[in-house]
Protein backbone atom coordinates (compact mmCIF):
# COMPACT_ATOMS: atom_id res chain seq x y z
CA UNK A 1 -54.95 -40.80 -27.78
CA UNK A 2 -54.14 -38.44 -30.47
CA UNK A 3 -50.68 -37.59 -30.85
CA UNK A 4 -50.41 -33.27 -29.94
CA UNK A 5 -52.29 -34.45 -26.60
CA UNK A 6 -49.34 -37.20 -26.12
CA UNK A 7 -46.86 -34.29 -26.36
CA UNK A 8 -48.66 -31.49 -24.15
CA UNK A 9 -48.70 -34.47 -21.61
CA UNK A 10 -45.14 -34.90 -22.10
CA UNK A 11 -44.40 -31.48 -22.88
CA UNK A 12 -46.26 -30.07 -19.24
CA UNK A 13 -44.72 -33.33 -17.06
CA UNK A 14 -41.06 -32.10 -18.06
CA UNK A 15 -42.08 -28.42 -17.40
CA UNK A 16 -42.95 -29.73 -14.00
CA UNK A 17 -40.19 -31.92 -13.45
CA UNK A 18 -37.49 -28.88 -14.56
CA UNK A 19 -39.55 -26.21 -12.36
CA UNK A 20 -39.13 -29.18 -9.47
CA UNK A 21 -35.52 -28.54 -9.62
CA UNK A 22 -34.84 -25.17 -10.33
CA UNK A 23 -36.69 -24.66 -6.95
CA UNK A 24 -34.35 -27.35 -5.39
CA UNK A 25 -31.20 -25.53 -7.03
CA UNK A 26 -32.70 -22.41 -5.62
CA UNK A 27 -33.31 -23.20 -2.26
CA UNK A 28 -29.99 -24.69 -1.45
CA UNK A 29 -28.53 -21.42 0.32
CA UNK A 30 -27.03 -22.81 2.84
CA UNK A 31 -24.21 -19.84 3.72
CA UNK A 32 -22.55 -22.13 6.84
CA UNK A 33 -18.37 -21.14 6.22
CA UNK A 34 -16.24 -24.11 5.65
CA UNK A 35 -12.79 -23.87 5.37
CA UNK A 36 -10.71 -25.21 2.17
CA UNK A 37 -7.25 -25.73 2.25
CA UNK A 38 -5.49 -24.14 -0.27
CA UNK A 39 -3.15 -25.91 -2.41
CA UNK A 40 0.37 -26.90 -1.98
CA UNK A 41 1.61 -24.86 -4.82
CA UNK A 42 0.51 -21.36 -2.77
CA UNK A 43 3.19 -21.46 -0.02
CA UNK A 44 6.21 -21.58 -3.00
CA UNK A 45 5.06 -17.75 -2.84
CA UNK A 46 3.28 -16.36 -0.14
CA UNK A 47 1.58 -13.31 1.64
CA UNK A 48 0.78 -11.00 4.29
CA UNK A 49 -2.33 -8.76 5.48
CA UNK A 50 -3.44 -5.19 3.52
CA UNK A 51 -3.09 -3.27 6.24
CA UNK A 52 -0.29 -2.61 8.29
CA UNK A 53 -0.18 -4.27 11.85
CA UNK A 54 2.29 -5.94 13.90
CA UNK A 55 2.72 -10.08 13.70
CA UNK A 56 0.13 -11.67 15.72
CA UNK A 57 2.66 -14.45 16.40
CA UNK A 58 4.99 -15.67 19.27
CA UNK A 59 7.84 -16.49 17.39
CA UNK A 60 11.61 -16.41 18.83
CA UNK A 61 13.27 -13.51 16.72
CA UNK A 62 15.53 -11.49 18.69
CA UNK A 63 14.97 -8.06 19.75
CA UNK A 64 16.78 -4.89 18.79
CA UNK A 65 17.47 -1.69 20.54
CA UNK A 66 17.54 1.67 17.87
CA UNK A 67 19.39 4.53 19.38
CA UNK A 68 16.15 6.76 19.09
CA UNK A 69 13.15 8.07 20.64
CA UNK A 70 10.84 6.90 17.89
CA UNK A 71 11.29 4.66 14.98
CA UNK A 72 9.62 1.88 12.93
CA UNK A 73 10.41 -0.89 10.33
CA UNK A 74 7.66 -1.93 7.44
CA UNK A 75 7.46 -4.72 4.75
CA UNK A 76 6.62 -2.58 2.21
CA UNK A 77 4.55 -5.52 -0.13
CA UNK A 78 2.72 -6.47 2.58
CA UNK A 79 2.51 -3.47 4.85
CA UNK A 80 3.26 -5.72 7.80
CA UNK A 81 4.95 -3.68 10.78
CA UNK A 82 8.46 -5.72 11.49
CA UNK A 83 9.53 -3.64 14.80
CA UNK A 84 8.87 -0.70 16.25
CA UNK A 85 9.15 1.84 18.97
CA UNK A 86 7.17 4.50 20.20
CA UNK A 87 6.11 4.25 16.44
CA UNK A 88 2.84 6.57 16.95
CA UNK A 89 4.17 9.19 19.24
CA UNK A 90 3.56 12.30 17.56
CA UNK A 91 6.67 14.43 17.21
CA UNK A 92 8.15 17.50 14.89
CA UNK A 93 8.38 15.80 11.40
CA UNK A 94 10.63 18.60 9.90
CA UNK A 95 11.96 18.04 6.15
CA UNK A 96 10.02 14.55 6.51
CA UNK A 97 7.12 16.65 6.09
CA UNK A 98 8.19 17.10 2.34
CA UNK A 99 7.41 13.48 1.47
CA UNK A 100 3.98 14.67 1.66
CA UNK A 101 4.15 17.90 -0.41
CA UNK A 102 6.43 15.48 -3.11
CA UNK A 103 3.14 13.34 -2.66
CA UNK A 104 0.40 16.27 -3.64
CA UNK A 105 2.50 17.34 -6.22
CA UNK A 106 2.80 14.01 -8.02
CA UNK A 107 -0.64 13.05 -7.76
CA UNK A 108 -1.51 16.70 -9.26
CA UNK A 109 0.56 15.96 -12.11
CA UNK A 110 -0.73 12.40 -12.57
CA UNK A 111 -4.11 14.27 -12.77
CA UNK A 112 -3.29 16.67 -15.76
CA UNK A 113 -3.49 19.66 -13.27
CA UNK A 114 -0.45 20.68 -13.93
CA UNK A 115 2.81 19.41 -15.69
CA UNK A 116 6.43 18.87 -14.82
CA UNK A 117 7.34 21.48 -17.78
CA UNK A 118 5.10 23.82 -16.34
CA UNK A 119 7.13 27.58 -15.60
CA UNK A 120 6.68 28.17 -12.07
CA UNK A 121 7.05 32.44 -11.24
CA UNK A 122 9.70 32.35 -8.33
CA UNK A 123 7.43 34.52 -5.66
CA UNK A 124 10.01 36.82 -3.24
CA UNK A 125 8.27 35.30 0.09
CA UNK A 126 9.23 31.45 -1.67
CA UNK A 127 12.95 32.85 -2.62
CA UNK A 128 13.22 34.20 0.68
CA UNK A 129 11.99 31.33 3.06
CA UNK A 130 14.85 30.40 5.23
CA UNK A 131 16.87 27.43 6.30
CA UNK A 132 17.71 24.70 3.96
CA UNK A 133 17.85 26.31 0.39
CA UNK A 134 17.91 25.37 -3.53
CA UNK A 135 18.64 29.24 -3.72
CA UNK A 136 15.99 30.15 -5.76
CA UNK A 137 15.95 34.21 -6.99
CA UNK A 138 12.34 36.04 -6.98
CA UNK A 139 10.79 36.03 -10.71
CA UNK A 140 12.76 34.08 -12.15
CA UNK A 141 10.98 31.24 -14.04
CA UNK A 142 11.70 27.29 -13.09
CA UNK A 143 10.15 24.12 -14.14
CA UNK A 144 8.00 21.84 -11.60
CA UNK A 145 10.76 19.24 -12.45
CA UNK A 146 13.33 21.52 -11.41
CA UNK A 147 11.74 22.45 -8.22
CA UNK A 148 11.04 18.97 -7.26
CA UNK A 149 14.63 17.91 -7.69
CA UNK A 150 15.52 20.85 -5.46
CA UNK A 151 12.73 19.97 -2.82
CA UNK A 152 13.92 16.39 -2.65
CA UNK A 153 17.19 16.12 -3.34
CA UNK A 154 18.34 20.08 -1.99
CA UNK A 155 15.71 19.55 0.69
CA UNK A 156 15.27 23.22 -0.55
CA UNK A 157 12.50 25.29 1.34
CA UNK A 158 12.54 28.09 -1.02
CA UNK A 159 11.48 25.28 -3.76
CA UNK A 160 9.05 23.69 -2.03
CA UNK A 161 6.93 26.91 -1.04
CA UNK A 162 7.00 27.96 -4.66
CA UNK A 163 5.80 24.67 -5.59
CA UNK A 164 3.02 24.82 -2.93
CA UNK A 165 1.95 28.11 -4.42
CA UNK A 166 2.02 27.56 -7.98
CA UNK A 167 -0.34 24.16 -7.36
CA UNK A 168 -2.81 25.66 -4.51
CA UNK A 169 -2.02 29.79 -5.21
CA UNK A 170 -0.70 29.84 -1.15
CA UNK A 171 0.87 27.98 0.97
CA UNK A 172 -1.71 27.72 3.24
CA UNK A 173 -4.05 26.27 0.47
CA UNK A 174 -1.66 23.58 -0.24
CA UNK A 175 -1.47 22.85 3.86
CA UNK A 176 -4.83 22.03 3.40
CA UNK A 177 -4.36 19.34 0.46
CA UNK A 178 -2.01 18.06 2.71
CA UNK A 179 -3.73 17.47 5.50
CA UNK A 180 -6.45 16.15 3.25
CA UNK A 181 -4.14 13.46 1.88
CA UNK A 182 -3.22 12.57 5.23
CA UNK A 183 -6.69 11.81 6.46
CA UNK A 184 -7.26 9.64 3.18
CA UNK A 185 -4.49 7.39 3.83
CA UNK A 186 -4.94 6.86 7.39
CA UNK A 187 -2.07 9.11 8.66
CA UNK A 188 -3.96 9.75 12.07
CA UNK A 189 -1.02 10.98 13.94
CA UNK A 190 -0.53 13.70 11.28
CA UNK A 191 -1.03 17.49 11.52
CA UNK A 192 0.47 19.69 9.12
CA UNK A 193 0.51 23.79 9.33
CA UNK A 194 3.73 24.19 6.01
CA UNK A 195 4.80 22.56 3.20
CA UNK A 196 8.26 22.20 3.93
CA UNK A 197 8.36 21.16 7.87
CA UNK A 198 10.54 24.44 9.20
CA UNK A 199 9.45 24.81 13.11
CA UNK A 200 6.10 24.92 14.11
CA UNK A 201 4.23 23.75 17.33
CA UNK A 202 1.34 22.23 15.12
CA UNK A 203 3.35 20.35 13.30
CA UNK A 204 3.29 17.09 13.82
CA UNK A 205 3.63 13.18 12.55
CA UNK A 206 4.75 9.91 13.47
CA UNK A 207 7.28 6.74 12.50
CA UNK A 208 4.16 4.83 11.85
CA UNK A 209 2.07 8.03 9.80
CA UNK A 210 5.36 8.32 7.89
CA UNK A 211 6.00 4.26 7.12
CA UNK A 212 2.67 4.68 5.44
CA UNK A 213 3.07 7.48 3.36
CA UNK A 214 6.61 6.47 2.21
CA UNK A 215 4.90 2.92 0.91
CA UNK A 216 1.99 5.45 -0.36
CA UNK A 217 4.69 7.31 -2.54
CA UNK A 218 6.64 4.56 -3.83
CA UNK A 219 3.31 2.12 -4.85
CA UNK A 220 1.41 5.13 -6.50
CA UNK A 221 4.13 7.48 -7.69
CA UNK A 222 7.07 5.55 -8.60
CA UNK A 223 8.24 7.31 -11.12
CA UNK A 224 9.11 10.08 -8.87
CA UNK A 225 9.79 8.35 -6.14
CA UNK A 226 13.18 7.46 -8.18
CA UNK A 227 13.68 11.18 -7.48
CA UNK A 228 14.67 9.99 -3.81
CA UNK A 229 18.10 8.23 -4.99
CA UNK A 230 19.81 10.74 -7.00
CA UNK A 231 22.75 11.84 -5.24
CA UNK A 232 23.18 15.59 -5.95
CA UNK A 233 21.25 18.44 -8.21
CA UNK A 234 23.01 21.69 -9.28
CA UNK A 235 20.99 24.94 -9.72
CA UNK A 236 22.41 28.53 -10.47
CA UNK A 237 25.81 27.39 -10.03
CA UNK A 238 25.20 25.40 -6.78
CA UNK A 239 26.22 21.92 -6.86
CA UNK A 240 24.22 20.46 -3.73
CA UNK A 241 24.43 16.75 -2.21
CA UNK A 242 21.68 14.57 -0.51
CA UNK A 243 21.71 14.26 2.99
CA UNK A 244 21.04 10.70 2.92
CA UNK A 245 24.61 8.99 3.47
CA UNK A 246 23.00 5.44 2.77
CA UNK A 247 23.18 6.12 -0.58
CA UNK A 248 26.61 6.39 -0.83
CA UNK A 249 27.22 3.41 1.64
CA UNK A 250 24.57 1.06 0.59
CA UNK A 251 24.10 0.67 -3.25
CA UNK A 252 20.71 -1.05 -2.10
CA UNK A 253 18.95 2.12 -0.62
CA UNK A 254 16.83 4.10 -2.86
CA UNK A 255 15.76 6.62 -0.76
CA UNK A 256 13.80 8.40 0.88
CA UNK A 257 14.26 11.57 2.79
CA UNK A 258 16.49 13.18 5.78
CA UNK A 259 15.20 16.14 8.27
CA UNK A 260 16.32 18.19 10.75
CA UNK A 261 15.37 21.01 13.17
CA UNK A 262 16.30 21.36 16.74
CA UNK A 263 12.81 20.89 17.63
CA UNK A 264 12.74 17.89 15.53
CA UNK A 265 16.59 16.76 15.86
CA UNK A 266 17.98 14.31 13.11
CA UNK A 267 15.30 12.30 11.19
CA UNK A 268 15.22 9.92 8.38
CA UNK A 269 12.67 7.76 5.97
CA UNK A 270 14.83 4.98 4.32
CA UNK A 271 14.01 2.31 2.30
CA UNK A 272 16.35 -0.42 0.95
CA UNK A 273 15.60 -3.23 -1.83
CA UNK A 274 17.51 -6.74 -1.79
CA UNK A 275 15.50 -8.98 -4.56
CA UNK A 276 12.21 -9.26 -4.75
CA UNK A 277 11.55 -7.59 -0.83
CA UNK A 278 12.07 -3.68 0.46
CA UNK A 279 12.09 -2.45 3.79
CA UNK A 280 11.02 0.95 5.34
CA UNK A 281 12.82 2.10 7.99
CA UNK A 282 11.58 5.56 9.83
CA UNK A 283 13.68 7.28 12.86
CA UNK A 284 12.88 10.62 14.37
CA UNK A 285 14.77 12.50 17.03
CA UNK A 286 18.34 10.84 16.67
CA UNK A 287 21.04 13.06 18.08
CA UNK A 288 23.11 13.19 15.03
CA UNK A 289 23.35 13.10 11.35
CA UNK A 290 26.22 9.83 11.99
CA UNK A 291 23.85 8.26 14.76
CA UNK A 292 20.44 8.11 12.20
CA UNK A 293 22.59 7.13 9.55
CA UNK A 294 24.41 3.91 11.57
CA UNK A 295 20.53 2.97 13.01
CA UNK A 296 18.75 2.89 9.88
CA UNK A 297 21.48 0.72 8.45
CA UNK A 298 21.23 -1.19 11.35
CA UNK A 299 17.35 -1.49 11.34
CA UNK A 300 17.50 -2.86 7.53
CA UNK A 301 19.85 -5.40 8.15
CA UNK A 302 18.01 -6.74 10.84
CA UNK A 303 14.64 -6.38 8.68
CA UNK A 304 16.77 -8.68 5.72
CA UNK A 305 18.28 -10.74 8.43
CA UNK A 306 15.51 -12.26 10.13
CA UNK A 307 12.15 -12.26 7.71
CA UNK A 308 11.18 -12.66 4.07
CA UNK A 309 8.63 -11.53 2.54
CA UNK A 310 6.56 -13.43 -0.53
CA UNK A 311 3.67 -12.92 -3.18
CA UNK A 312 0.92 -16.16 -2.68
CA UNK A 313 -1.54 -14.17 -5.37
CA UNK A 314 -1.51 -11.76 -7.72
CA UNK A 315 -4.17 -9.70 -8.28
CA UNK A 316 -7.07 -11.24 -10.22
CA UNK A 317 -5.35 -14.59 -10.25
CA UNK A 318 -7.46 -17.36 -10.61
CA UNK A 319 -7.56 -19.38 -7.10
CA UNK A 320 -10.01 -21.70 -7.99
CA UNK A 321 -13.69 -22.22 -9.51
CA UNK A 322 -16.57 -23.09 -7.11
CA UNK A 323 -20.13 -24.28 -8.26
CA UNK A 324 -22.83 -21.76 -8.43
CA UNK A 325 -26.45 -22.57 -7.33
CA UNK A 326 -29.59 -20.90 -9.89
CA UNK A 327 -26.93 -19.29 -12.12
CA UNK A 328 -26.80 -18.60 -15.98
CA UNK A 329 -23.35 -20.09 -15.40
CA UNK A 330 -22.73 -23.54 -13.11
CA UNK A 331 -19.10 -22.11 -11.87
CA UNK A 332 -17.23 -18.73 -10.87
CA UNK A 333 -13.73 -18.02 -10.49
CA UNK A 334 -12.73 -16.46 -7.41
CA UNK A 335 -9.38 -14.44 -6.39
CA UNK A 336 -8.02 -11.80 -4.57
CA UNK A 337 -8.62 -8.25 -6.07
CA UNK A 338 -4.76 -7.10 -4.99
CA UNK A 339 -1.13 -8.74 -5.32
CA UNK A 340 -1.24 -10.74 -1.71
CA UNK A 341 1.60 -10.87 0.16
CA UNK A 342 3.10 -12.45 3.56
CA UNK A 343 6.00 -11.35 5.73
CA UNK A 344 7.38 -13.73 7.94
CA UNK A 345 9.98 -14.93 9.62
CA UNK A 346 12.73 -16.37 7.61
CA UNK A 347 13.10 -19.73 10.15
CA UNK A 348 9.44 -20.48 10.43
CA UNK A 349 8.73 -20.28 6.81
CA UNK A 350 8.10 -23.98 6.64
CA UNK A 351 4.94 -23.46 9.55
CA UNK A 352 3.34 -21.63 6.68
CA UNK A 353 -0.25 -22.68 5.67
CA UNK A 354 -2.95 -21.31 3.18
CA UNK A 355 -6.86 -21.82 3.59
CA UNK A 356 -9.78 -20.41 1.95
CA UNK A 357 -12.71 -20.17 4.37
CA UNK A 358 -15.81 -20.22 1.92
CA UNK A 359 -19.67 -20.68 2.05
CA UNK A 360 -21.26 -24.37 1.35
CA UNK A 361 -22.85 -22.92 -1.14
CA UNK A 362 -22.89 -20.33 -3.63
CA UNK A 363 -26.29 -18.88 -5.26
CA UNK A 364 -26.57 -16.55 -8.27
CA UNK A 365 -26.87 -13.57 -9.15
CA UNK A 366 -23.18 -13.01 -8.57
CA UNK A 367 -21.68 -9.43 -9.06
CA UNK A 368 -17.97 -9.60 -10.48
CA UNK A 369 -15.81 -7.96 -7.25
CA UNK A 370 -18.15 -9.63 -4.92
CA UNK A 371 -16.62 -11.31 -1.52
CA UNK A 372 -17.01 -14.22 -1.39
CA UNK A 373 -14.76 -15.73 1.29
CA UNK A 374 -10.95 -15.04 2.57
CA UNK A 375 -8.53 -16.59 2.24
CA UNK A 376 -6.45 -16.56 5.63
CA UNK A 377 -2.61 -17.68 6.04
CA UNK A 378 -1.78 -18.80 9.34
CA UNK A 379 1.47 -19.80 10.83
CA UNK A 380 2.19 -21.96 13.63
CA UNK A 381 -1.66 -22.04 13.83
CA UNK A 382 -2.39 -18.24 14.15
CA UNK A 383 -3.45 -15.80 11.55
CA UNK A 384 -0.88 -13.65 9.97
CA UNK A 385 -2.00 -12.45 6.74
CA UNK A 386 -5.50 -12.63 5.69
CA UNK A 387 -7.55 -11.09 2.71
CA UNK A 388 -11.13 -11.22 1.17
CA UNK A 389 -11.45 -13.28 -1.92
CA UNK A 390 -13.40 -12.02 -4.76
CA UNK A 391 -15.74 -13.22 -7.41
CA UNK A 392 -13.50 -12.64 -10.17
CA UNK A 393 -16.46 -12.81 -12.77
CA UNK A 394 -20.41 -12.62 -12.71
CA UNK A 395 -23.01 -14.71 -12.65
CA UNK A 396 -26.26 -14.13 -13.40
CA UNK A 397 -29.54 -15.89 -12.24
CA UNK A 398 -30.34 -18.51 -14.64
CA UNK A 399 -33.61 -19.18 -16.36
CA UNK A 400 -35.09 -22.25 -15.53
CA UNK A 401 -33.59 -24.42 -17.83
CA UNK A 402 -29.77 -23.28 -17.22
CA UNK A 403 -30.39 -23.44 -14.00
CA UNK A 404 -31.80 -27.24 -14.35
CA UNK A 405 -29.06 -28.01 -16.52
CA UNK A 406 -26.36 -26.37 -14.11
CA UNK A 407 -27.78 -28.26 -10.75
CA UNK A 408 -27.13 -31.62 -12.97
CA UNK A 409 -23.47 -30.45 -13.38
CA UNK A 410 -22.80 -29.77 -10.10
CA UNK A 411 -24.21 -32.72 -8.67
């Protein structure tokens, strides 16, 4: 036999042999979900679900009574809803109501719309609006920066219509950004019909609409959300202090805002840091400046008392590698696309347990962001935190000899 028709023998039995397996690397697609424990070294920092929703578990942490109609408490890492009452009962939000309009503003800025050196032309109707006041005079010229500090820390209405008409060119234009921004994140107890929350039987919001937007503020603005802890801010002459007594009685608490009409009654958003965990605390419809004050505090403490709150993964964090079937590639690393957090309670910490519930089998192409499982943490044997996992790289569909080579290797 002459030698070139030894090798096209040779050469067309291994072409065989190699399309033989690609086809058996291809047609492994079994998708049947197996779960994978997770290793040890996850529950030294741990996690809790994306969106915000009461523990699913029976666990013996005492109850607390909150002097108020309405109020809830949030993890703010995790989201996770701690206690609440009454928390989506939609009442007057007053001055709360500028935590949204500090909100629209910030993300304007962050856009390059406009800038916090920006002149803003004092309007009469925005010198004139009444109630709380920065005391703002008609044309006369002030920065964004300036306004903001008089919004937030004033809790000036005057400021905070000229700010909603120097970013929308009315008030009612910047209503309608508001009540656009609400809708996006999920505030579905929310109605606004002003920028600054004076009385108004439309107006309306919730503990729970307000927990979110608070964690909204300080996650994507927090820069500005530092606005919230400064203790006083003196315009034309007139030295004016925060409502918020926290922060004079709790170094810890950074904010967030106080309101007050009689509709309304005596509200407060605030938010405390102790390490590595903050707590949200919302109240509407207290009977007194001293009585929201004494119940927030009271709220936090119990928040710190009784649950902790850890980070298992952060974001784009290597978990592990699984084996890819028909891929350029033989493995792909998976994660989680966001920090992941859990919130739980401080004496059941040790019932903690991570598991990654996954496909048998895993078959390229692969697009990088793809889900590819989720990884669930469950405590006491129910699900309290849970999150997809992600394919942290791609993987494209192998020609026949990777893919020949890459079923050997994962053999």
């Amino acid at each position: 036999m002459h030698s070139w028709h030894r090798k096209l023998i040779l050469t067309t039995a291994l072409t065989c042999a190699l399309s033989t397996l690609a086809i058996a690397a291809d047609t492994s697609t079994t998708t049947a979900a197996t779960a994978v424990p997770v290793p040890d070294k996850m529950l030294k920092a741990t996690t809790t679900a994306a969106t915000p929703g009461k523990p699913s578990t029976n666990i013996s942490i005492p109850t607390i009574q909150i002097n108020a109609p309405s109020w809830i408490l949030l993890d703010y890492a995790s989201g996770q809803v701690l206690a609440a009452y009454n928390e989506h009962a939609q009442m007057p939000p007053a001055s709360l109501s500028k935590i949204m309009t500090a909100y629209v503003v910030a993300q304007a800025v962050s856009q390059k719309h406009i800038s916090w050196n920006d002149k803003v032309t004092v309007s009469p109707f925005a010198a004139h609006t009444g109630g709380s006041r920065m005391f703002l005079k008609p044309g006369e010229q002030v920065s964004v920066s300036d306004l903001m500090h008089g919004m937030v820390i004033d809790s000036g209405n005057d400021a905070t219509v000229a700010l909603a008409e120097f970013l929308a060119g009315s008030e009612d234009a910047f209503v309608g950004m508001m009540n656009q921004t609400a809708e996006q994140l999920g505030m579905k107890d929310t109605h606004f019909v002003n920028a600054n929350g004076l009385p108004n039987p439309g107006q309306l919001s919730s503990a729970y609409d307000l927990a979110i937007l608070s964690r909204a503020l300080i996650m994507n603005y927090p820069n500005e959300f530092t606005l919230h802890s400064e203790k006083y801010f003196t315009w034309n002459g007139i030295k004016q202090y925060n409502r918020n007594r926290l922060l004079w009685s709790n170094s810890k608490v950074d904010g967030l805002k106080t309101g007050y009409t009689e509709a309304a009654k005596y509200c407060l958003v605030a938010t405390e840091k102790d390490g590595d965990m903050r707590l949200i605390a919302v109240l509407l419809g207290t009977k007194s400046p001293a009585v929201r004050t004494q119940e927030a505090q009271k709220l936090l403490t119990y928040g710190f008392r009784f649950y902790g709150s850890k980070k298992l993964y952060s974001a784009n964090e290597t978990i592990k590698e699984l084996p890819v079937a028909a891929g350029a590639s033989n493995k792909v690393a998976i994660g989680v696309s966001q920090d992941f957090y859990v919130t739980y309670p401080r004496a059941q910490e040790s019932g903690l347990q991570a598991s990654l519930d996954l496909p048998s089998t895993i078959t390229a192409p692969i697009a990088q962001g793809q889900q590819i499982g989720t990884i669930n943490v469950t405590l006491n044997g129910k699900v309290v935190a849970s999150a997809p996992v992600v394919a942290l790289n791609a993987v494209a569909h192998g020609n026949v000899l990777q893919r020949t080579i890459n079923w050997f290797k994962n053999r």
